[in-house]
C-alpha atoms as a PDB file:
ATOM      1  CA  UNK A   1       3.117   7.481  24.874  1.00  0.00           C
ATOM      2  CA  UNK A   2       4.724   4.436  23.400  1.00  0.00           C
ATOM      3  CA  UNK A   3       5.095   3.852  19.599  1.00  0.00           C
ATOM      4  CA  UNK A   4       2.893   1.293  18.302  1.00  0.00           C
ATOM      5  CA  UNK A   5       5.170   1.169  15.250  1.00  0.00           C
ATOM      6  CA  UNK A   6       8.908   0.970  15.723  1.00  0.00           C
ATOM      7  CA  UNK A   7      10.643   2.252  12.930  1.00  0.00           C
ATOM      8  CA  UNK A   8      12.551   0.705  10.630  1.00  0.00           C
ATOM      9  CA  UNK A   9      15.191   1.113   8.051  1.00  0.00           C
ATOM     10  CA  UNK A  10      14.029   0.557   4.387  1.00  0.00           C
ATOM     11  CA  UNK A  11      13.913   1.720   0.965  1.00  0.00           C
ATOM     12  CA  UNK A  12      11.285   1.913  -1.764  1.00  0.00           C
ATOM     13  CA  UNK A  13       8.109   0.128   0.366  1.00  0.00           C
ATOM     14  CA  UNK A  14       6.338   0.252  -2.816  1.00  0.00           C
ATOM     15  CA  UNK A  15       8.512  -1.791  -4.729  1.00  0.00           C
ATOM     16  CA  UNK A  16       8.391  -4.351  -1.809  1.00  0.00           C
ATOM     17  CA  UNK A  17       4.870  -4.341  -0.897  1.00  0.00           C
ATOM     18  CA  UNK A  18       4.107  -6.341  -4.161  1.00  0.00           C
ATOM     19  CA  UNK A  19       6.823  -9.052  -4.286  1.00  0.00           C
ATOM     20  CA  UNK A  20       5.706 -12.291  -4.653  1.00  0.00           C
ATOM     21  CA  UNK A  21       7.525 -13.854  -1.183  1.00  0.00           C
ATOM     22  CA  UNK A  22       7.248 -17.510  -1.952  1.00  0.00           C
ATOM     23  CA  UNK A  23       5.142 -19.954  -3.622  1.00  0.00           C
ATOM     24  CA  UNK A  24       2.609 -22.761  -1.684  1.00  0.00           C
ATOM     25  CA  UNK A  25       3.592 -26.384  -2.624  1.00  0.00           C
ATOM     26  CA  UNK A  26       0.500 -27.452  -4.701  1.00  0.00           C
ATOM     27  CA  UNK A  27      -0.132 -30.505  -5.817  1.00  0.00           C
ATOM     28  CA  UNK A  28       0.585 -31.594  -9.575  1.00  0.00           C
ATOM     29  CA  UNK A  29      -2.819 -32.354 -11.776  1.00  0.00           C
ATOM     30  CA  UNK A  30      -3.720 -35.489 -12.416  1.00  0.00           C
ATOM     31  CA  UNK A  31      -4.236 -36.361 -15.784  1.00  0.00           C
ATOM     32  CA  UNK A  32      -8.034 -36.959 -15.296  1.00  0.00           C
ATOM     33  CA  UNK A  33      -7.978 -32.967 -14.400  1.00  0.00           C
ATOM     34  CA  UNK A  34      -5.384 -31.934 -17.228  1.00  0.00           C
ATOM     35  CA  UNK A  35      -7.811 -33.647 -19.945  1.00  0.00           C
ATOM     36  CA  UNK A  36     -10.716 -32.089 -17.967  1.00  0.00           C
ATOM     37  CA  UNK A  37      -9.459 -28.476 -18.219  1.00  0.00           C
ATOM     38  CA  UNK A  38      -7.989 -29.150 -22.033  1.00  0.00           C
ATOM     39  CA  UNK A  39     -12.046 -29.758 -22.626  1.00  0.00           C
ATOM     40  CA  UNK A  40     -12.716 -26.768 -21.642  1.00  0.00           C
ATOM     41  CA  UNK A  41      -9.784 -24.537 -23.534  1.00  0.00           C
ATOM     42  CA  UNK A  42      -7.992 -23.993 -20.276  1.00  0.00           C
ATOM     43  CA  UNK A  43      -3.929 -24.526 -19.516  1.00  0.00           C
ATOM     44  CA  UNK A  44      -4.049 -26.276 -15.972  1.00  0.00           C
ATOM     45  CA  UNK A  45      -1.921 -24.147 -13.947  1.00  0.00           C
ATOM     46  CA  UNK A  46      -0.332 -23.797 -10.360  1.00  0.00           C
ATOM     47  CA  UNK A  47      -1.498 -20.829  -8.533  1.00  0.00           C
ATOM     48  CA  UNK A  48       0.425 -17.964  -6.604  1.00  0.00           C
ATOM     49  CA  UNK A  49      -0.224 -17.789  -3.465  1.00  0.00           C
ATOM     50  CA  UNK A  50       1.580 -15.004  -1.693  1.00  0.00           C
ATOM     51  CA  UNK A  51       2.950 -15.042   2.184  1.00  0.00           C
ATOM     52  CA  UNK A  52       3.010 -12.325   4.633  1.00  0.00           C
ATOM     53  CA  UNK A  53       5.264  -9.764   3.580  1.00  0.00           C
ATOM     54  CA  UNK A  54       7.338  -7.181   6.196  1.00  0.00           C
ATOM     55  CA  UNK A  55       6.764  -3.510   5.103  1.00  0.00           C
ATOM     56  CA  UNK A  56       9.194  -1.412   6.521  1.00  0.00           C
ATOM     57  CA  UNK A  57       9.183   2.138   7.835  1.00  0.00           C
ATOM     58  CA  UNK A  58      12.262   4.390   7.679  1.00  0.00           C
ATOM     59  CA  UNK A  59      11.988   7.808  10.160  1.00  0.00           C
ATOM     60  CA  UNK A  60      12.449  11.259   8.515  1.00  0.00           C
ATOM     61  CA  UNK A  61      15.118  13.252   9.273  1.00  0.00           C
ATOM     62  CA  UNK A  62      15.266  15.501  12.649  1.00  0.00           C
ATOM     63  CA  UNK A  63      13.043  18.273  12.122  1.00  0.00           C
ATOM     64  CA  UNK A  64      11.186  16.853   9.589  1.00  0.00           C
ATOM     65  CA  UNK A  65       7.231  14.854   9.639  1.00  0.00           C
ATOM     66  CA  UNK A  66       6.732  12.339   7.226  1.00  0.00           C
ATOM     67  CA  UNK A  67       3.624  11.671   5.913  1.00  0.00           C
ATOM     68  CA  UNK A  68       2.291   8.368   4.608  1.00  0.00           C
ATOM     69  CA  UNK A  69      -0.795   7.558   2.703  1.00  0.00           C
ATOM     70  CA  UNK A  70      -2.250   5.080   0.978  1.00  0.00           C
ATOM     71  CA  UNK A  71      -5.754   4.497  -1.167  1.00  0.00           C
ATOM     72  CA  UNK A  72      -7.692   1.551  -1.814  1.00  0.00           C
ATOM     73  CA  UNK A  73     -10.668   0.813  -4.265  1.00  0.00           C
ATOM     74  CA  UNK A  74     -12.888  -2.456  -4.192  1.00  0.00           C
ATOM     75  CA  UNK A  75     -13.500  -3.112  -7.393  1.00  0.00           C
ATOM     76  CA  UNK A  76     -11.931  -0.444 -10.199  1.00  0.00           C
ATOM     77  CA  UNK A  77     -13.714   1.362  -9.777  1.00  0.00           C
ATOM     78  CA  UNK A  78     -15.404   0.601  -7.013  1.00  0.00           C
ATOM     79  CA  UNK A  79     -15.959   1.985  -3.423  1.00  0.00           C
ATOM     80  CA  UNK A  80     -12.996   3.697  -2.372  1.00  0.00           C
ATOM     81  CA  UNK A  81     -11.309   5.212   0.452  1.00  0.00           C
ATOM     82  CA  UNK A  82      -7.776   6.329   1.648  1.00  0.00           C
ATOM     83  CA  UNK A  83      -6.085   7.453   4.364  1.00  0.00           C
ATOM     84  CA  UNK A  84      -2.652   8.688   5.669  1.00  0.00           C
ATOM     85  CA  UNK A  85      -0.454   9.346   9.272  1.00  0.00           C
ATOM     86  CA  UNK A  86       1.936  11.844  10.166  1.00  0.00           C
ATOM     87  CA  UNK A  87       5.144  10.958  12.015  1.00  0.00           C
ATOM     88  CA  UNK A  88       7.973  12.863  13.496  1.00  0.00           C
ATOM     89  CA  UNK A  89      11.458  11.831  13.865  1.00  0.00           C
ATOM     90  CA  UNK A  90      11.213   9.626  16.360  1.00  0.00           C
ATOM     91  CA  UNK A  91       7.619   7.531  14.892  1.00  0.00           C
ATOM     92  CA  UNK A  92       5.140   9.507  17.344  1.00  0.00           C
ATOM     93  CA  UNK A  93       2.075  10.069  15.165  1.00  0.00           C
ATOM     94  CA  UNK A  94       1.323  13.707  15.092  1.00  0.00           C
ATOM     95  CA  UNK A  95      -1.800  13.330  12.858  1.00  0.00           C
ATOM     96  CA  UNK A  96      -3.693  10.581  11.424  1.00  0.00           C
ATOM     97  CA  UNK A  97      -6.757  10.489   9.062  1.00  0.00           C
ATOM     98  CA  UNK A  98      -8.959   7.618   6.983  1.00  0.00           C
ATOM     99  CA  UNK A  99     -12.300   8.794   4.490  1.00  0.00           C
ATOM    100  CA  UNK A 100     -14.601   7.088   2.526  1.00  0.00           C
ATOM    101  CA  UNK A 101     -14.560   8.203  -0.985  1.00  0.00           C
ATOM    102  CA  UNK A 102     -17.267   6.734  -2.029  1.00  0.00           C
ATOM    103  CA  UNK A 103     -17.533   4.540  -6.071  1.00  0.00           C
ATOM    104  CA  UNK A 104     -13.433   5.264  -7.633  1.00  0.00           C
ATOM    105  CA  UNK A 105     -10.763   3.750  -9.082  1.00  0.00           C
ATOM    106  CA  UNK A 106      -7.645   2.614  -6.751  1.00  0.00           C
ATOM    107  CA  UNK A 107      -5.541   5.682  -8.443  1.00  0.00           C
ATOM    108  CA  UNK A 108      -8.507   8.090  -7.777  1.00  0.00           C
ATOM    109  CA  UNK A 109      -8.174   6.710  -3.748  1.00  0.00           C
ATOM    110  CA  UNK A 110      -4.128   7.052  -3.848  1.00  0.00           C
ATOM    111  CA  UNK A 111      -4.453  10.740  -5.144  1.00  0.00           C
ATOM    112  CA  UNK A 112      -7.308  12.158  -2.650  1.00  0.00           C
ATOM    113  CA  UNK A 113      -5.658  10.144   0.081  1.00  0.00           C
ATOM    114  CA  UNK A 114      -2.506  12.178  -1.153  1.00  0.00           C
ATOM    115  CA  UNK A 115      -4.703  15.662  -1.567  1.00  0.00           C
ATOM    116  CA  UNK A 116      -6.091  15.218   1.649  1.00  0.00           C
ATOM    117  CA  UNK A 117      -2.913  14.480   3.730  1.00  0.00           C
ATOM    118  CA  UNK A 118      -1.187  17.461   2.242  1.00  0.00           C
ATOM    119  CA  UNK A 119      -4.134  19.773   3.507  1.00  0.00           C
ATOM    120  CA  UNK A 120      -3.713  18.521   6.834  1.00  0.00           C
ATOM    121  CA  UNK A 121      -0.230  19.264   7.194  1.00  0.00           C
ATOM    122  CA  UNK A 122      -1.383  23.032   5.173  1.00  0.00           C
ATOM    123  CA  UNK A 123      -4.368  22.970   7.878  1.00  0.00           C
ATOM    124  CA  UNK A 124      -1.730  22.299  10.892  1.00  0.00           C
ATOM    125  CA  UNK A 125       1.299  24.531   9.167  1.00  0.00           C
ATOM    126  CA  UNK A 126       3.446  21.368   9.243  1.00  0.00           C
ATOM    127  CA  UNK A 127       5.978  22.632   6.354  1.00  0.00           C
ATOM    128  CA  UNK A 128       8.959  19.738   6.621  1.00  0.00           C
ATOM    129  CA  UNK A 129       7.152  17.006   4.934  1.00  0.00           C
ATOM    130  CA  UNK A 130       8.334  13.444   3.016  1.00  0.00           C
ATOM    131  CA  UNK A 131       5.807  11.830   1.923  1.00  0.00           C
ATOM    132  CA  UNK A 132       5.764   8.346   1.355  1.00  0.00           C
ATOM    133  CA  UNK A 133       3.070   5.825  -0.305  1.00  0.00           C
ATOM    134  CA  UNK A 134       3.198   2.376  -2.153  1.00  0.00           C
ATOM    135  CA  UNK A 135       1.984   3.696  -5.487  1.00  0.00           C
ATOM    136  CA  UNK A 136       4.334   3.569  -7.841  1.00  0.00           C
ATOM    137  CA  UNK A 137       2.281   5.483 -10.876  1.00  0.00           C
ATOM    138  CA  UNK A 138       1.443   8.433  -8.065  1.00  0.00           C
ATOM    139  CA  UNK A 139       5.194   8.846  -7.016  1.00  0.00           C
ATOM    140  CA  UNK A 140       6.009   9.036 -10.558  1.00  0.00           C
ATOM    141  CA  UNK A 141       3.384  11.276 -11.389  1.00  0.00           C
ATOM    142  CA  UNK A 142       4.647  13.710  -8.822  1.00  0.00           C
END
């Protein structure tokens, strides 16, 4: 089976995934719009607008799976969900798995998406493990 996802070399995805990569040109105001927006008690200001960023994937060690998971919420709280995939050494997914968690916050999503993943590998008696997500707070949690 070919890999869908060719891995990588990286280091700390989560402290990538939420750089700003570059700013859109925009436009100045025009002073009709500046005087507008002062009426109204609010500082005219250009907008970020963020760019396709790469994520990258690093393999595990030989011998070892690595398992990566995120959460989302929409809203916060909101209706969540989360989700995670087990690799090998050479990025053939062993196991993959997505749930709806129903109305929770994006850190409630990260953690069961976290809780779940490390079942699976209990479930499967996968006992090598990394595990990798872009949440900052959860890594440092753990």
């Amino acid at each position: 089976m070919e890999n869908l996802i060719p891995p990588i070399e990286s280091s700390s995805p989560f402290q990538r995934r939420n750089l700003d990569c570059s700013h859109s040109p925009l436009k100045e105001p025009n002073l009709l719009e500046v005087l507008s927006l002062s009426q109204l008690g609010i500082s005219p200001c250009r907008p970020r607008i963020q760019k396709d960023c790469w994520i990258l994937w690093k393999r595990p060690p030989k011998g070892t799976l690595k398992l990566n998971i995120d959460g989302a919420s929409k809203g916060n709280p909101g209706e969540a969900g989360g989700g995670g995939v087990i690799r090998n050494e050479k990025s053939t997914v062993i196991l993959a798995f997505s749930l709806y968690y129903e109305k929770g916050s994006n850190m409630v999503a990260e953690t069961r998406a976290l809780l779940n993943g490390l079942r699976c590998c209990k479930a499967f008696n996968m006992s090598k493990i990394i595990v990798e997500s872009d949440s900052k707070v959860l890594i440092d949690l753990i």
